[in-house]
PDB file of N, CA and C in Angstrom:
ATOM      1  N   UNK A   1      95.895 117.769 118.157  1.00  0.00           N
ATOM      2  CA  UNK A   1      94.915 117.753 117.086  1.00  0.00           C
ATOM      3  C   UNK A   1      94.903 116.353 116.450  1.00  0.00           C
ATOM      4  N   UNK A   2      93.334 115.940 116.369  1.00  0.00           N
ATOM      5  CA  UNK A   2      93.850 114.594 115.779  1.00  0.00           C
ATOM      6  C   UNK A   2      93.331 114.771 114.053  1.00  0.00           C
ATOM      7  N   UNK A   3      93.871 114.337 113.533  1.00  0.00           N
ATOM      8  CA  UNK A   3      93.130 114.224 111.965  1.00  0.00           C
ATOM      9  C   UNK A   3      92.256 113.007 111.483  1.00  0.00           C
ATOM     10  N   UNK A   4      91.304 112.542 110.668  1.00  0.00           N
ATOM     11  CA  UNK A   4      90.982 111.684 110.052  1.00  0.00           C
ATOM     12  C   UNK A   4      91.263 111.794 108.532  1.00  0.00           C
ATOM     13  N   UNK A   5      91.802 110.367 108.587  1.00  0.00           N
ATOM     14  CA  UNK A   5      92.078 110.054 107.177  1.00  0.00           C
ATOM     15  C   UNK A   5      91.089 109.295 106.361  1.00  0.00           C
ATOM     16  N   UNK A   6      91.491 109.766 105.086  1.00  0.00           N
ATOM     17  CA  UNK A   6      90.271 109.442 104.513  1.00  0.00           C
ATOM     18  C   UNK A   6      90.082 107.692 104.233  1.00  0.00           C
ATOM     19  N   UNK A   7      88.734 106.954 103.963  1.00  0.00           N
ATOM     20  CA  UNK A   7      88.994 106.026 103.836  1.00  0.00           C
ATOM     21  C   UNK A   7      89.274 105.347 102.369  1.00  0.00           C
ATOM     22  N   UNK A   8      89.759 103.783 102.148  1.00  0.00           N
ATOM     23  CA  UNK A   8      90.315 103.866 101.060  1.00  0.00           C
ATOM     24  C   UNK A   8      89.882 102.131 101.162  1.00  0.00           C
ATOM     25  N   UNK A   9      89.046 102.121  99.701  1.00  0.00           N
ATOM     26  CA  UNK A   9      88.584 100.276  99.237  1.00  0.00           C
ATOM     27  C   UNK A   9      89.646 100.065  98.552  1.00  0.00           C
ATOM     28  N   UNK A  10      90.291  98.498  98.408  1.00  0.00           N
ATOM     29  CA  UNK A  10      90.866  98.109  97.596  1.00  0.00           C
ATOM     30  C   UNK A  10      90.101  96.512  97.858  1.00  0.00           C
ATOM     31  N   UNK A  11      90.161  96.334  96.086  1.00  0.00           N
ATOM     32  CA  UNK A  11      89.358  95.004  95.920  1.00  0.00           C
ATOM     33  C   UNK A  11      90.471  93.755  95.453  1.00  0.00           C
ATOM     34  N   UNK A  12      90.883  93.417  96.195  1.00  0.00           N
ATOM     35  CA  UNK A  12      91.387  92.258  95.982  1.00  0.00           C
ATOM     36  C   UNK A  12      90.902  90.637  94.762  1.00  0.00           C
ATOM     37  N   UNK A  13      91.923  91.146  93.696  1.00  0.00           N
ATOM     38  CA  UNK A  13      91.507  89.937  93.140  1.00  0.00           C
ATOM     39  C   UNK A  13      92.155  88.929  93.237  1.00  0.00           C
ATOM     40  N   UNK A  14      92.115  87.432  92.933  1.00  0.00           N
ATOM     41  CA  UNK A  14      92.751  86.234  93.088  1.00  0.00           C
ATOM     42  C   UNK A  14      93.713  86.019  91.926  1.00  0.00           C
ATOM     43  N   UNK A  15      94.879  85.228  92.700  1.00  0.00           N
ATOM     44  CA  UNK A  15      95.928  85.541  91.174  1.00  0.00           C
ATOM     45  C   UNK A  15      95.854  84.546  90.268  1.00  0.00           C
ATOM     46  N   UNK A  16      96.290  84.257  89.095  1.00  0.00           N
ATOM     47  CA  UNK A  16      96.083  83.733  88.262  1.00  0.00           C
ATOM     48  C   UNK A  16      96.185  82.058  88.309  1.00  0.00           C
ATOM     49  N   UNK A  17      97.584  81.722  89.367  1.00  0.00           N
ATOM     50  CA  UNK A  17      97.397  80.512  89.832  1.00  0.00           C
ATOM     51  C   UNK A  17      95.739  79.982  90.516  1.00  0.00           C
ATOM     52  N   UNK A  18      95.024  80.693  91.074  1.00  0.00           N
ATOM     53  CA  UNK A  18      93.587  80.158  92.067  1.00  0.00           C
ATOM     54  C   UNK A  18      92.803  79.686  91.068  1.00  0.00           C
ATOM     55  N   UNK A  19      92.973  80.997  89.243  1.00  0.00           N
ATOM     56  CA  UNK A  19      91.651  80.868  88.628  1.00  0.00           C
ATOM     57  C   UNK A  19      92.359  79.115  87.992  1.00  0.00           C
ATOM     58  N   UNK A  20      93.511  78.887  87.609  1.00  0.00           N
ATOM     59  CA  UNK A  20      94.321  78.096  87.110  1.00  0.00           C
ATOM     60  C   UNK A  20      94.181  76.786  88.046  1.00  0.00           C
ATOM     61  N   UNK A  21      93.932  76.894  89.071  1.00  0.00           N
ATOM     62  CA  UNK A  21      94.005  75.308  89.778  1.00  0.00           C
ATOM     63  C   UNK A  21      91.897  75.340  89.507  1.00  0.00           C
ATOM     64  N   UNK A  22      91.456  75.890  89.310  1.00  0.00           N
ATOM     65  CA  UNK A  22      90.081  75.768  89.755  1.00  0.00           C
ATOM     66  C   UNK A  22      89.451  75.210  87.707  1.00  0.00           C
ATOM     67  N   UNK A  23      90.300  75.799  87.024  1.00  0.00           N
ATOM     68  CA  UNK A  23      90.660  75.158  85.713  1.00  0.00           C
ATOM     69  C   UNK A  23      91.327  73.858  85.480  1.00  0.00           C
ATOM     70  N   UNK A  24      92.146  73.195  86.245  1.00  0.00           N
ATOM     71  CA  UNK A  24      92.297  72.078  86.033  1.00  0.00           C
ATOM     72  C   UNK A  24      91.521  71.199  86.911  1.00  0.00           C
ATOM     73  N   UNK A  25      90.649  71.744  88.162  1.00  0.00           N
ATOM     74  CA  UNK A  25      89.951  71.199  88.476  1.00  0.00           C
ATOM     75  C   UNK A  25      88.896  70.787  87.664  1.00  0.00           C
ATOM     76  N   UNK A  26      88.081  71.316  87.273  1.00  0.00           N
ATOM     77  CA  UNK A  26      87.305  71.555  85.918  1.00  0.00           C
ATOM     78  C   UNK A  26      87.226  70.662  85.707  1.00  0.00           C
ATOM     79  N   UNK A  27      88.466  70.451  85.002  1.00  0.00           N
ATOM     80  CA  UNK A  27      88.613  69.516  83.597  1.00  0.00           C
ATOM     81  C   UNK A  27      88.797  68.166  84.245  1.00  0.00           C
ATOM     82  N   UNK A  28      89.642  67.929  85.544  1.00  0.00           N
ATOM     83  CA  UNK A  28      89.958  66.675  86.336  1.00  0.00           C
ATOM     84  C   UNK A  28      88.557  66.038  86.689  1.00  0.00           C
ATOM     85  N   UNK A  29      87.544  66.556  87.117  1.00  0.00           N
ATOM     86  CA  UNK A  29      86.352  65.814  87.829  1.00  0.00           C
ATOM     87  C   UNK A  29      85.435  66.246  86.944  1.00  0.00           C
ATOM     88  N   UNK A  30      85.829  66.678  85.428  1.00  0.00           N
ATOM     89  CA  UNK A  30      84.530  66.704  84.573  1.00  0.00           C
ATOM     90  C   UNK A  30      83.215  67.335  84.798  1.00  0.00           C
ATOM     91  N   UNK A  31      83.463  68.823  85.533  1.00  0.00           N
ATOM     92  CA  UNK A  31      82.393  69.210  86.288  1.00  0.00           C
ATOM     93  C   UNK A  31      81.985  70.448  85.101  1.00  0.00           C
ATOM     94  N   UNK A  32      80.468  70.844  85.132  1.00  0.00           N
ATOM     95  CA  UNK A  32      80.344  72.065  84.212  1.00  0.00           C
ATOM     96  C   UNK A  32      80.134  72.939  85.211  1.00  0.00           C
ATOM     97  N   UNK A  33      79.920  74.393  84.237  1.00  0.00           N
ATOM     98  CA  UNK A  33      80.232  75.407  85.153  1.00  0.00           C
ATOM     99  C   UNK A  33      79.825  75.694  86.234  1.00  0.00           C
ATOM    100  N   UNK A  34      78.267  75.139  85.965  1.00  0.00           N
ATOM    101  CA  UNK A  34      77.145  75.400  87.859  1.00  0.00           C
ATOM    102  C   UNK A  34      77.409  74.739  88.541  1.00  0.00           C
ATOM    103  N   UNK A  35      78.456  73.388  88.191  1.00  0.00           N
ATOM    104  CA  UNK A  35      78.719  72.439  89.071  1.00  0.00           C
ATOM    105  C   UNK A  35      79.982  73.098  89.934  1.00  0.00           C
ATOM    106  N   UNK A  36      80.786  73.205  88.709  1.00  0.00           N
ATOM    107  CA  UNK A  36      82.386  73.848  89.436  1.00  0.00           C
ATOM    108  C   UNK A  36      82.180  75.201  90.846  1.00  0.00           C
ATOM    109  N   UNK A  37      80.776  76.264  89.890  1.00  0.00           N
ATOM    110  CA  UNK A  37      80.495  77.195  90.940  1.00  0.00           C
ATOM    111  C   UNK A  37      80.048  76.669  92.472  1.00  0.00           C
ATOM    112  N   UNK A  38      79.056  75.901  92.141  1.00  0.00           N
ATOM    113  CA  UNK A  38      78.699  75.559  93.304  1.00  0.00           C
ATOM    114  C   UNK A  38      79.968  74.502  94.529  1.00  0.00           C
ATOM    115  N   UNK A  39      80.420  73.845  93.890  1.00  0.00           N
ATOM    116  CA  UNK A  39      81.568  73.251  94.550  1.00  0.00           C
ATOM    117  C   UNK A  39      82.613  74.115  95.303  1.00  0.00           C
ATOM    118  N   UNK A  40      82.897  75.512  94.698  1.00  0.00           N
ATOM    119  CA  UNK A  40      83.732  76.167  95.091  1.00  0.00           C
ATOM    120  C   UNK A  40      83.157  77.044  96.148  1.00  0.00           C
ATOM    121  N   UNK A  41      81.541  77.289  96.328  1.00  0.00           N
ATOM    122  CA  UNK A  41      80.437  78.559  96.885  1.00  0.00           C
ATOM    123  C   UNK A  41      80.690  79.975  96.156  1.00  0.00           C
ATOM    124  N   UNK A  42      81.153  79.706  94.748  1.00  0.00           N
ATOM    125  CA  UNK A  42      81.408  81.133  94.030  1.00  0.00           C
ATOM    126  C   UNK A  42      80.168  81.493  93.220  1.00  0.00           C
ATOM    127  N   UNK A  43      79.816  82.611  93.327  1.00  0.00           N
ATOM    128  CA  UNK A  43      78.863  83.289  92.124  1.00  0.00           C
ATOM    129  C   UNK A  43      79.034  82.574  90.666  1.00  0.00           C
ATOM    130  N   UNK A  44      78.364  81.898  90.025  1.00  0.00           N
ATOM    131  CA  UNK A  44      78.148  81.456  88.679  1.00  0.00           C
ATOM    132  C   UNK A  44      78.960  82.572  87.547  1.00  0.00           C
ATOM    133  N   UNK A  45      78.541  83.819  87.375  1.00  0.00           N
ATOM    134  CA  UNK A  45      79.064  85.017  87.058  1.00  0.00           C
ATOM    135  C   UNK A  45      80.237  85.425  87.813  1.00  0.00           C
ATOM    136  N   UNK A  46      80.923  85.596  88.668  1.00  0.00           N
ATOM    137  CA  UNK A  46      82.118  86.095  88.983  1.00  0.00           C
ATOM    138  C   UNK A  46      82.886  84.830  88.796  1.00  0.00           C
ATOM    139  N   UNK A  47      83.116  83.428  88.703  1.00  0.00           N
ATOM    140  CA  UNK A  47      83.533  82.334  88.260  1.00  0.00           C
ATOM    141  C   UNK A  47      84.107  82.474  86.708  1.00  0.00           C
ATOM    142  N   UNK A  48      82.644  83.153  85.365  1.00  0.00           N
ATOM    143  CA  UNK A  48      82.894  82.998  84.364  1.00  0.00           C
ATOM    144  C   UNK A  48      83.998  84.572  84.118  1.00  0.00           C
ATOM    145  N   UNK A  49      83.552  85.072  84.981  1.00  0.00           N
ATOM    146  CA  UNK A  49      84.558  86.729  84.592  1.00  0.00           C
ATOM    147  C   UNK A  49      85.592  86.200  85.075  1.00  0.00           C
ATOM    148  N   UNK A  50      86.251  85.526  85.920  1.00  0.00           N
ATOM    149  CA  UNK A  50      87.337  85.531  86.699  1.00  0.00           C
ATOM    150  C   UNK A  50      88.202  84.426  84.853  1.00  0.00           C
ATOM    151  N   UNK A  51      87.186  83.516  84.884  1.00  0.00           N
ATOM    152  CA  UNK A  51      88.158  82.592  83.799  1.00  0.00           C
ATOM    153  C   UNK A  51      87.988  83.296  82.943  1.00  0.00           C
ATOM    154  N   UNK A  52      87.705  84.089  82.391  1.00  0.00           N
ATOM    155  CA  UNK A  52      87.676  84.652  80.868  1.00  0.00           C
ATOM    156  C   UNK A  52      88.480  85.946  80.889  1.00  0.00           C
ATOM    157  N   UNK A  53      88.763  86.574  82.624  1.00  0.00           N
ATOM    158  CA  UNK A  53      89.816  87.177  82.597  1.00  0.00           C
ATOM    159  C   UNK A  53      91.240  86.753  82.033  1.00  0.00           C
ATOM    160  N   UNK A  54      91.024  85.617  82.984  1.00  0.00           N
ATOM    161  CA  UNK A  54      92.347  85.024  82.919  1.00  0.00           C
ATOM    162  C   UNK A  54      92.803  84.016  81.701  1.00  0.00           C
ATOM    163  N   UNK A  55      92.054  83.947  80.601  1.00  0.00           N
ATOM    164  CA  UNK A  55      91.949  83.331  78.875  1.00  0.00           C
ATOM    165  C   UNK A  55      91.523  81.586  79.204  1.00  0.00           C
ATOM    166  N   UNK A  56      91.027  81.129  80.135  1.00  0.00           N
ATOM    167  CA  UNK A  56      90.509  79.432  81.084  1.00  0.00           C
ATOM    168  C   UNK A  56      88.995  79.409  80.131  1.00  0.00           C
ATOM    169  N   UNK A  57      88.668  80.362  79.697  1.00  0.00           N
ATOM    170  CA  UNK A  57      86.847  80.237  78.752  1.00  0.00           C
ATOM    171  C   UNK A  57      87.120  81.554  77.769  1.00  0.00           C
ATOM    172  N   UNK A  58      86.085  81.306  76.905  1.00  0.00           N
ATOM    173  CA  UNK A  58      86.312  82.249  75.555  1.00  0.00           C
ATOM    174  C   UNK A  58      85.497  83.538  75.741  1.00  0.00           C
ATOM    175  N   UNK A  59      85.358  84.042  75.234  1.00  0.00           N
ATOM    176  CA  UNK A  59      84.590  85.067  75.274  1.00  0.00           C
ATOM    177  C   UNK A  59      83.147  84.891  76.001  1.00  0.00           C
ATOM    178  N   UNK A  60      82.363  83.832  75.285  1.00  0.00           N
ATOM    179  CA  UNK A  60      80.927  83.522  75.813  1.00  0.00           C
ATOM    180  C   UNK A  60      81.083  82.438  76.748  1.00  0.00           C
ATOM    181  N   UNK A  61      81.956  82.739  77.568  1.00  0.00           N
ATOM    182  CA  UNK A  61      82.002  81.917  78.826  1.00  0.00           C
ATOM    183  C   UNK A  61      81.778  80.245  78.804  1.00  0.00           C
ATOM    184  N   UNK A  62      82.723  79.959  77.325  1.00  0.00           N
ATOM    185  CA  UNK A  62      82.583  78.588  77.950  1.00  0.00           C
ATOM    186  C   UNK A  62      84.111  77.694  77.716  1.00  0.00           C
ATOM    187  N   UNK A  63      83.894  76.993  78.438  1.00  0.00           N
ATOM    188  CA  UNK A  63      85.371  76.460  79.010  1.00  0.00           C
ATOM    189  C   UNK A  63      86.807  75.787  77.782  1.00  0.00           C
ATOM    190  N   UNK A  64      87.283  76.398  77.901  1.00  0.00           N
ATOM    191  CA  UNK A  64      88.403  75.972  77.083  1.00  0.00           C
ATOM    192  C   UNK A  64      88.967  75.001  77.064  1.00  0.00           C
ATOM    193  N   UNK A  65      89.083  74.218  78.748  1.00  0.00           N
ATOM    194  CA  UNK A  65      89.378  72.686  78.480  1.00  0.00           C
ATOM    195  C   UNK A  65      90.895  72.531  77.909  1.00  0.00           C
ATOM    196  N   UNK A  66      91.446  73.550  78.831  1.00  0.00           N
ATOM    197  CA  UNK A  66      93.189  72.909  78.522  1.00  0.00           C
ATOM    198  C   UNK A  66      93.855  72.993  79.760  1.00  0.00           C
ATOM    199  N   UNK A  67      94.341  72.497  79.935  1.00  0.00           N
ATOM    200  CA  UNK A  67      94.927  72.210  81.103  1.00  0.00           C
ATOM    201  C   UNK A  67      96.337  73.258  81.178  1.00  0.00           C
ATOM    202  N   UNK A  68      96.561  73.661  82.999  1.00  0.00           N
ATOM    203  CA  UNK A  68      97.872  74.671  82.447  1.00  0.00           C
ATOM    204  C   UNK A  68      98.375  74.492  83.859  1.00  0.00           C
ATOM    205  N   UNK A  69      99.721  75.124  83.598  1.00  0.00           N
ATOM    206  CA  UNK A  69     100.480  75.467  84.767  1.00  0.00           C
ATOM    207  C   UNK A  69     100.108  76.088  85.904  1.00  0.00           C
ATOM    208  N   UNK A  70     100.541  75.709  87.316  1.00  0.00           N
ATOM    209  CA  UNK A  70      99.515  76.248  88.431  1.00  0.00           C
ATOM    210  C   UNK A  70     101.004  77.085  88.837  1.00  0.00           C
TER     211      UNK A  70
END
């Protein structure tokens, strides 16, 4: 007998070091946010959720401009 198991998503997010080097990138080549998105090929919006997850922009998504530990 064979069984199927059920299937199962898991969404992988990036750890805090990726959003953290892409934050001092930022700030190193003076880039704003459509610039940084596009440099990286990331969504404009999943860019600002990812840093505002991780405390890199404030609430209204804009950049905090401190530099941190990778």
């Amino acid at each position: 007998m064979v069984g199927i198991l059920p299937v199962i998503e898991v969404q992988v997010l990036p750890a805090r070091s990726f959003w953290a080097v892409l934050n001092n990138l930022q700030i190193d080549l003076h880039l704003s946010v459509p610039e940084l998105a596009r440099r990286i090929g990331l969504a404009e919006e999943r860019l600002c959720a990812g840093m505002i997850m991780f405390g890199f922009y404030d609430s209204d998504a804009i950049p905090m401009y401190d530099r941190v530990a990778v």
